[in-house]
N, C-alpha and C. Protein backbone atom coordinates (compact mmCIF):
# COMPACT_ATOMS: atom_id res chain seq x y z
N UNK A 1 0.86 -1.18 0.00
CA UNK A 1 0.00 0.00 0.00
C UNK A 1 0.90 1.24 0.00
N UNK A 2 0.47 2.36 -1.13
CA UNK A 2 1.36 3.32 -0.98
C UNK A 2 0.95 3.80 0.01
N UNK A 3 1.89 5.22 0.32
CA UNK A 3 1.93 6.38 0.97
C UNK A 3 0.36 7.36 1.17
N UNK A 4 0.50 7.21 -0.12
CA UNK A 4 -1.14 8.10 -0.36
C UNK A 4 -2.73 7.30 0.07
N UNK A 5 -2.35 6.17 -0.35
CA UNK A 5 -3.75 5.33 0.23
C UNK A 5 -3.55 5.39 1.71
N UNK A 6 -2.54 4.99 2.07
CA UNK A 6 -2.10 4.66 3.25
C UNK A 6 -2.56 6.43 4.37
N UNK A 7 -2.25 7.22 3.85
CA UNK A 7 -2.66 8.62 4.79
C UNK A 7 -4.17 8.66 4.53
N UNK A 8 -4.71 8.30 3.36
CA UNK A 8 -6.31 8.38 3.36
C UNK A 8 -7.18 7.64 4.28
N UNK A 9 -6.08 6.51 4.57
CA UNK A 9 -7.28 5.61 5.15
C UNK A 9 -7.27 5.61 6.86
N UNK A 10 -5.74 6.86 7.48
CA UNK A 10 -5.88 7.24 8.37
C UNK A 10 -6.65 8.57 8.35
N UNK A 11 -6.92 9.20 7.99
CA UNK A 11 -7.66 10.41 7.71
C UNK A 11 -9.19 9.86 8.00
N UNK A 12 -9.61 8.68 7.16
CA UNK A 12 -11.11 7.94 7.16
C UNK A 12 -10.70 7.38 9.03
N UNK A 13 -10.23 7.31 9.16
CA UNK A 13 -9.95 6.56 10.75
C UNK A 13 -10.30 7.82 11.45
N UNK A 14 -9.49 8.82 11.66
CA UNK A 14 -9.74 9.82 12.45
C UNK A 14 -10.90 11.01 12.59
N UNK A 15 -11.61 10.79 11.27
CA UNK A 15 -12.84 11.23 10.38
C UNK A 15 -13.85 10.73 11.39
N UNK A 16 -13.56 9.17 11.38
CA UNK A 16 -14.76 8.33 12.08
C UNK A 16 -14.56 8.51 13.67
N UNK A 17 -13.28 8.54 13.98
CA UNK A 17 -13.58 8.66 15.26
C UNK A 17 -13.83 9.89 15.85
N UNK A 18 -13.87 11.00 15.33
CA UNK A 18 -14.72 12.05 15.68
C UNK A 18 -16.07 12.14 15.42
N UNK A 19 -16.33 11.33 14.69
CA UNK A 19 -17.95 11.35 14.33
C UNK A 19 -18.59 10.26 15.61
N UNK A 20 -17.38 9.70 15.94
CA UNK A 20 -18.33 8.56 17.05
C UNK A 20 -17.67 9.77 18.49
N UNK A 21 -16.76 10.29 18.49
CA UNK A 21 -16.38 10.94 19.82
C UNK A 21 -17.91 11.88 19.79
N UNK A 22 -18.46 12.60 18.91
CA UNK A 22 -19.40 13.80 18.76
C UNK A 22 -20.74 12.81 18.86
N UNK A 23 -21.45 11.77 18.46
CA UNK A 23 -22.49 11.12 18.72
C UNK A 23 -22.62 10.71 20.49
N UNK A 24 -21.56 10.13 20.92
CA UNK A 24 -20.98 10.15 22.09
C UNK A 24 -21.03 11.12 22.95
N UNK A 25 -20.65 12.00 22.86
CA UNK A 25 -20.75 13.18 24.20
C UNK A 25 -21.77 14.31 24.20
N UNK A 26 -22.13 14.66 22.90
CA UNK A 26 -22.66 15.79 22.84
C UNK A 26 -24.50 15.49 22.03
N UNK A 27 -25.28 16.27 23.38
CA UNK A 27 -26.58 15.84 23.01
C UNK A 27 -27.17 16.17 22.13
N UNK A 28 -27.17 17.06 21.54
CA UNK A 28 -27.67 17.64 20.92
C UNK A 28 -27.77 16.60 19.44
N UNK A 29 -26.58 16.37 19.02
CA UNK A 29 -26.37 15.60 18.22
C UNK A 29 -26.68 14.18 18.07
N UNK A 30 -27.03 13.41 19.68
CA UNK A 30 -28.04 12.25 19.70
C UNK A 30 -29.87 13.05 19.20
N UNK A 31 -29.98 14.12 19.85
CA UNK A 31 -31.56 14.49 19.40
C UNK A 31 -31.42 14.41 17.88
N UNK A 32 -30.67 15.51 17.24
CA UNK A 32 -30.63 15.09 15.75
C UNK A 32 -30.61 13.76 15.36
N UNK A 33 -29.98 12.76 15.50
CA UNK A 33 -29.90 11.55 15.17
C UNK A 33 -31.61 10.85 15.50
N UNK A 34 -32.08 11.16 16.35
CA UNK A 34 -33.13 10.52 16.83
C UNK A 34 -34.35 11.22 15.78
N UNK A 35 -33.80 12.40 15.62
CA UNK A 35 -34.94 12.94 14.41
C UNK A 35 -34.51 11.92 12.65
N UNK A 36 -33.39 12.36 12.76
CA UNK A 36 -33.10 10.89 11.62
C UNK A 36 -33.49 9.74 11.17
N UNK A 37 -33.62 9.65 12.62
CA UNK A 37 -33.91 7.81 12.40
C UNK A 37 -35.58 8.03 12.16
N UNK A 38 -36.18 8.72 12.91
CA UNK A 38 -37.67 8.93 12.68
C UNK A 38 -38.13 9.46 11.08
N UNK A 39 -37.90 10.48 10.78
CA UNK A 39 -37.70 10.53 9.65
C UNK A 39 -37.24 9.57 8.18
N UNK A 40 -36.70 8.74 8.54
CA UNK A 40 -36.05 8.13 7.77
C UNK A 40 -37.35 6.78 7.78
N UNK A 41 -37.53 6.52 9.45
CA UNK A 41 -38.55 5.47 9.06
C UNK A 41 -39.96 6.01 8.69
N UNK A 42 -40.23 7.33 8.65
CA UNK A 42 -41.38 7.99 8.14
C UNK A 42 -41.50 7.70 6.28
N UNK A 43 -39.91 7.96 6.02
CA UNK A 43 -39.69 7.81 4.67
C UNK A 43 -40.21 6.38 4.17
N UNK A 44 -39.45 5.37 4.73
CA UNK A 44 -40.25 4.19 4.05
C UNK A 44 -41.80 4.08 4.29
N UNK A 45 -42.12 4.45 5.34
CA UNK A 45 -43.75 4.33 5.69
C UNK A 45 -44.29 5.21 4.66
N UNK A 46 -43.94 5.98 4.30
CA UNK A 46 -44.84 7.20 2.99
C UNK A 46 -44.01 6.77 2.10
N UNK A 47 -43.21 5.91 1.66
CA UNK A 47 -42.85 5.25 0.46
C UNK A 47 -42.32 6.85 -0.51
N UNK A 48 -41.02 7.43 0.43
CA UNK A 48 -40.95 8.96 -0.60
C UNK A 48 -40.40 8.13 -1.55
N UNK A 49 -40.16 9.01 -2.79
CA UNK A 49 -39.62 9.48 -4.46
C UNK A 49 -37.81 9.28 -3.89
N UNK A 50 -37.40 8.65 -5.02
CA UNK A 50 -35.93 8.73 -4.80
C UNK A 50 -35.40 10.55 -4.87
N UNK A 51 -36.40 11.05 -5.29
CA UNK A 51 -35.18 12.75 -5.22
C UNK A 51 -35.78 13.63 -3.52
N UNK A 52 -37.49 12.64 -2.69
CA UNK A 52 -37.21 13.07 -1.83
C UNK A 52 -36.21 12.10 -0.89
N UNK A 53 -35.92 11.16 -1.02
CA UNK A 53 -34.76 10.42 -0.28
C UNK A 53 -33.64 11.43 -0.40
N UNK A 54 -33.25 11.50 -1.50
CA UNK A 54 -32.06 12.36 -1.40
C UNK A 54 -31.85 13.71 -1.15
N UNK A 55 -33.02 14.10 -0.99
CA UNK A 55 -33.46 15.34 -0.84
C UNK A 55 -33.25 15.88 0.95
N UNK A 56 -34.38 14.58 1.50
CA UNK A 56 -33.96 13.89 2.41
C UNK A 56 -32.44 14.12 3.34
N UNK A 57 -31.65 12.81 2.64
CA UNK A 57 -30.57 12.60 3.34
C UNK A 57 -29.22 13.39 3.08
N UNK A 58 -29.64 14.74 2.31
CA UNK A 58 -28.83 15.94 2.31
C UNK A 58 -29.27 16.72 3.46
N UNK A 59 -30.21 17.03 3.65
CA UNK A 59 -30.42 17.58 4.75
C UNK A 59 -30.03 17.50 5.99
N UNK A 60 -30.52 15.92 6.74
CA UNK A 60 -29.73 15.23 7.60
C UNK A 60 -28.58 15.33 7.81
N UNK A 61 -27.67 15.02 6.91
CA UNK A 61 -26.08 15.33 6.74
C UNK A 61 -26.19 16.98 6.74
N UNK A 62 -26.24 17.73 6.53
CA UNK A 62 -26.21 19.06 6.67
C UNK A 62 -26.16 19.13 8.12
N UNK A 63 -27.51 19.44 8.92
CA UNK A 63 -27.94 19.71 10.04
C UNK A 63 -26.93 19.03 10.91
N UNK A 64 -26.63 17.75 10.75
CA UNK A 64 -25.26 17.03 11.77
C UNK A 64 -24.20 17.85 11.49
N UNK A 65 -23.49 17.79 9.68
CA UNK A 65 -22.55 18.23 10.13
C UNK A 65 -22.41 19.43 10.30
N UNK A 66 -23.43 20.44 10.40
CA UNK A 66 -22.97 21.96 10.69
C UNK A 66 -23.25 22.09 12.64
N UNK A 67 -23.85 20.88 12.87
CA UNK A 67 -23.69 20.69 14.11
C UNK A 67 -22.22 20.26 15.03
N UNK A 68 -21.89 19.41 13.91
CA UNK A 68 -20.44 18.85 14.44
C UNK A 68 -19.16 20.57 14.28
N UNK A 69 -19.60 21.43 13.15
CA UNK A 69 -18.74 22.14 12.80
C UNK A 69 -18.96 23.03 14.36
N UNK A 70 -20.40 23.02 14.66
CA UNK A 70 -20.69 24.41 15.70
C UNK A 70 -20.00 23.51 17.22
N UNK A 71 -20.21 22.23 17.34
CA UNK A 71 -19.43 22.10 18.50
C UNK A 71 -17.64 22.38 18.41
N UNK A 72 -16.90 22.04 17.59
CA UNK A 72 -15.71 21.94 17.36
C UNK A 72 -15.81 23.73 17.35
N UNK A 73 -16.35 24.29 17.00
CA UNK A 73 -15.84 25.87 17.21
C UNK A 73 -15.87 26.14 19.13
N UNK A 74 -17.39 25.44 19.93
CA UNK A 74 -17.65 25.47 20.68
C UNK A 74 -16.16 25.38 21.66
N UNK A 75 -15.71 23.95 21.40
CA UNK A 75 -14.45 23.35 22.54
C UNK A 75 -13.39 23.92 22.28
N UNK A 76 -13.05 24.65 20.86
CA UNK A 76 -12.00 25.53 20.61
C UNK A 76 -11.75 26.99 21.17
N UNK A 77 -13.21 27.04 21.04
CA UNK A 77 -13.21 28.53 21.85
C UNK A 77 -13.15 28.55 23.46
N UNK A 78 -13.76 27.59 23.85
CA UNK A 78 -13.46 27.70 25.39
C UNK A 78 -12.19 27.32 25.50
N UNK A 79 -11.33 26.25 24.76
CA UNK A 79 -9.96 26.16 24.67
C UNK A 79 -9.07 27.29 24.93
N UNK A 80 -9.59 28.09 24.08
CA UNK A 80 -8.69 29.19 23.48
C UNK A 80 -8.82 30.76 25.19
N UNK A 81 -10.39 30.62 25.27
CA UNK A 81 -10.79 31.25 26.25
C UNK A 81 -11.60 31.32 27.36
N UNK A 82 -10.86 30.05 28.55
CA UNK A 82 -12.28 28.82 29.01
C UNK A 82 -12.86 29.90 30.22
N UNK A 83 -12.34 31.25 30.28
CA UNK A 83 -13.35 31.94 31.29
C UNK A 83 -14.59 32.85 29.91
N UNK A 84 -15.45 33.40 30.60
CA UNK A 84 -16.47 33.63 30.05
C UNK A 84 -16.32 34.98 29.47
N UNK A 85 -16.12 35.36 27.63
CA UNK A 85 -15.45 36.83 27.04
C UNK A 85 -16.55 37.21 26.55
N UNK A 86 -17.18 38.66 26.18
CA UNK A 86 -18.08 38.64 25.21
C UNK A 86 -18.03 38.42 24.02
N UNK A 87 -16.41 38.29 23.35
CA UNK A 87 -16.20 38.36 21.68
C UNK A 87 -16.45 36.51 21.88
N UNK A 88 -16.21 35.83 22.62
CA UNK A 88 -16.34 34.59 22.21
C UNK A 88 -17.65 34.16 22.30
N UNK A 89 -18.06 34.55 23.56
CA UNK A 89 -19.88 34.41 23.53
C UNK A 89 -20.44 34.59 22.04
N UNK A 90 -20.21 35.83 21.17
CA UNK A 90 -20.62 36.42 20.09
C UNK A 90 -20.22 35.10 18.91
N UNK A 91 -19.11 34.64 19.07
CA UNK A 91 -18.39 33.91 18.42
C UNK A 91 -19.33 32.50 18.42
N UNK A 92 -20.01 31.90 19.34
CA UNK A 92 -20.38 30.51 19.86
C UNK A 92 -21.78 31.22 19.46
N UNK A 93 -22.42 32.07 19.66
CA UNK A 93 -23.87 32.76 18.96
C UNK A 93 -24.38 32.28 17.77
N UNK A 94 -22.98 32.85 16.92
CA UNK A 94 -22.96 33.10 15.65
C UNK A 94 -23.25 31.13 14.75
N UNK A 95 -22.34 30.54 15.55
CA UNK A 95 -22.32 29.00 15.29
C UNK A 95 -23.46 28.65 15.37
N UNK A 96 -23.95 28.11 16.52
CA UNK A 96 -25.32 27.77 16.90
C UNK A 96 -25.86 28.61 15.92
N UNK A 97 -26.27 29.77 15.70
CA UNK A 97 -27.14 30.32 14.42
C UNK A 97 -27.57 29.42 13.58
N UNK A 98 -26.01 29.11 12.79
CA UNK A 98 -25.88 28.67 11.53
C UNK A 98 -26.63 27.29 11.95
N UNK A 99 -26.25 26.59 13.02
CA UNK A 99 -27.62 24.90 13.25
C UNK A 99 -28.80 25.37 13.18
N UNK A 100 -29.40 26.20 14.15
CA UNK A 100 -30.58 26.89 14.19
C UNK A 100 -31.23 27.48 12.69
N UNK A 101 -30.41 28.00 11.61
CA UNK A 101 -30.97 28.33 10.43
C UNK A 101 -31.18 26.66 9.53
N UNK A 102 -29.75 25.99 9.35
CA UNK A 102 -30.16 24.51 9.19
C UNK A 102 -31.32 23.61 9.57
N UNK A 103 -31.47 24.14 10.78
CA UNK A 103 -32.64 22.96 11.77
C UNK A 103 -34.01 23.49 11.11
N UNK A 104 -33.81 24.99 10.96
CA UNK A 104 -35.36 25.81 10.23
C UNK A 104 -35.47 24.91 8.84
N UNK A 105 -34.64 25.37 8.58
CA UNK A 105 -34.62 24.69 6.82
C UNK A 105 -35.17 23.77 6.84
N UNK A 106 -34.66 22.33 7.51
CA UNK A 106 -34.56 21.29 7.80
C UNK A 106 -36.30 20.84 7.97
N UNK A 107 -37.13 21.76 8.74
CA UNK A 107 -38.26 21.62 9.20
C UNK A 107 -39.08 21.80 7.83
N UNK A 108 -38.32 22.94 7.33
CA UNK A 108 -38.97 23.05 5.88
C UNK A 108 -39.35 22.58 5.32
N UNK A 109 -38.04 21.39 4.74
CA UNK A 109 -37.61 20.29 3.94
C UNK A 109 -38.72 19.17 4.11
N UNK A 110 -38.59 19.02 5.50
CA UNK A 110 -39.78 17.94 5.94
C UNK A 110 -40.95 18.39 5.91
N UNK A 111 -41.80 19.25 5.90
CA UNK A 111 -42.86 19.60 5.68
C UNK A 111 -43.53 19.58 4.16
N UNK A 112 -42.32 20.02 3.38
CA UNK A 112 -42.28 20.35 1.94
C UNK A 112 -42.43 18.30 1.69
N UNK A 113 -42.07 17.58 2.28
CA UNK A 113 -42.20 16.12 2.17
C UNK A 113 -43.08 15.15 2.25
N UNK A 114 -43.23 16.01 3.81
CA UNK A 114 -44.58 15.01 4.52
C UNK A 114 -46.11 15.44 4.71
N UNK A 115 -46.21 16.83 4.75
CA UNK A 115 -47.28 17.32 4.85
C UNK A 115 -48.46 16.95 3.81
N UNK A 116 -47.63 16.80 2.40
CA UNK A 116 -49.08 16.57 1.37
C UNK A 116 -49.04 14.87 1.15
N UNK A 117 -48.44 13.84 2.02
CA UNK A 117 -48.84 12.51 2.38
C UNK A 117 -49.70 12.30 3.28
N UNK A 118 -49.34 13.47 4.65
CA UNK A 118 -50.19 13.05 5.46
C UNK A 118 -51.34 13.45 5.40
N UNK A 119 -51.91 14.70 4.64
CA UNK A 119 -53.31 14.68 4.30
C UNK A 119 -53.80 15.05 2.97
């Protein structure tokens, strides 16, 4: 195995184990998951369209990972400044936003999905 496969497939290693360290500690990101899985089994029960599947499971992936992006700013910033600043408060605001505008969307998405199945 070269060099190059060989750094990719530690990269996919360390990839994953932040995705299991972040499912793991931080709740927020089990609630998302738990909306996932519901959703997802809503999907086969309303039998969606392959473009809302994918439509779907862009979203999902969105909302996690801009969740995973807003915690990793989260532990960096208290890293960086673990007593309580206002520029970092502003800073950790601004993150969460960006889930909070995702999670809106997100509600969107599903409505735009499920609403004209369920009545």
């Amino acid at each position: 195995m070269g060099p190059f496969l060989k750094n990719r497939l530690k990269s996919i290693h360390y990839a994953a184990r932040g995705a299991l360290i972040l499912l793991r500690t931080e709740a927020s990101i089990k609630v998302q998951l738990a909306i996932a899985i519901a959703v997802t089994v809503a999907g086969f029960y309303f039998n969606i369209s392959a473009l809302e599947w994918a439509i779907q499971i862009i979203t999902i992936a969105l909302v996690m990972s801009i969740e995973g992006v807003n915690t990793a700013i989260e532990k960096m910033a208290d890293f960086i400044h673990p007593d309580h600043h206002h520029k970092i408060g502003t800073i950790k605001d601004i993150s969460a936003g960006a889930v909070f505008i995702a999670a809106v969307m997100a509600v969107i998405v599903g409505g735009i999905i499920y609403i004209p199945k369920i009545f």
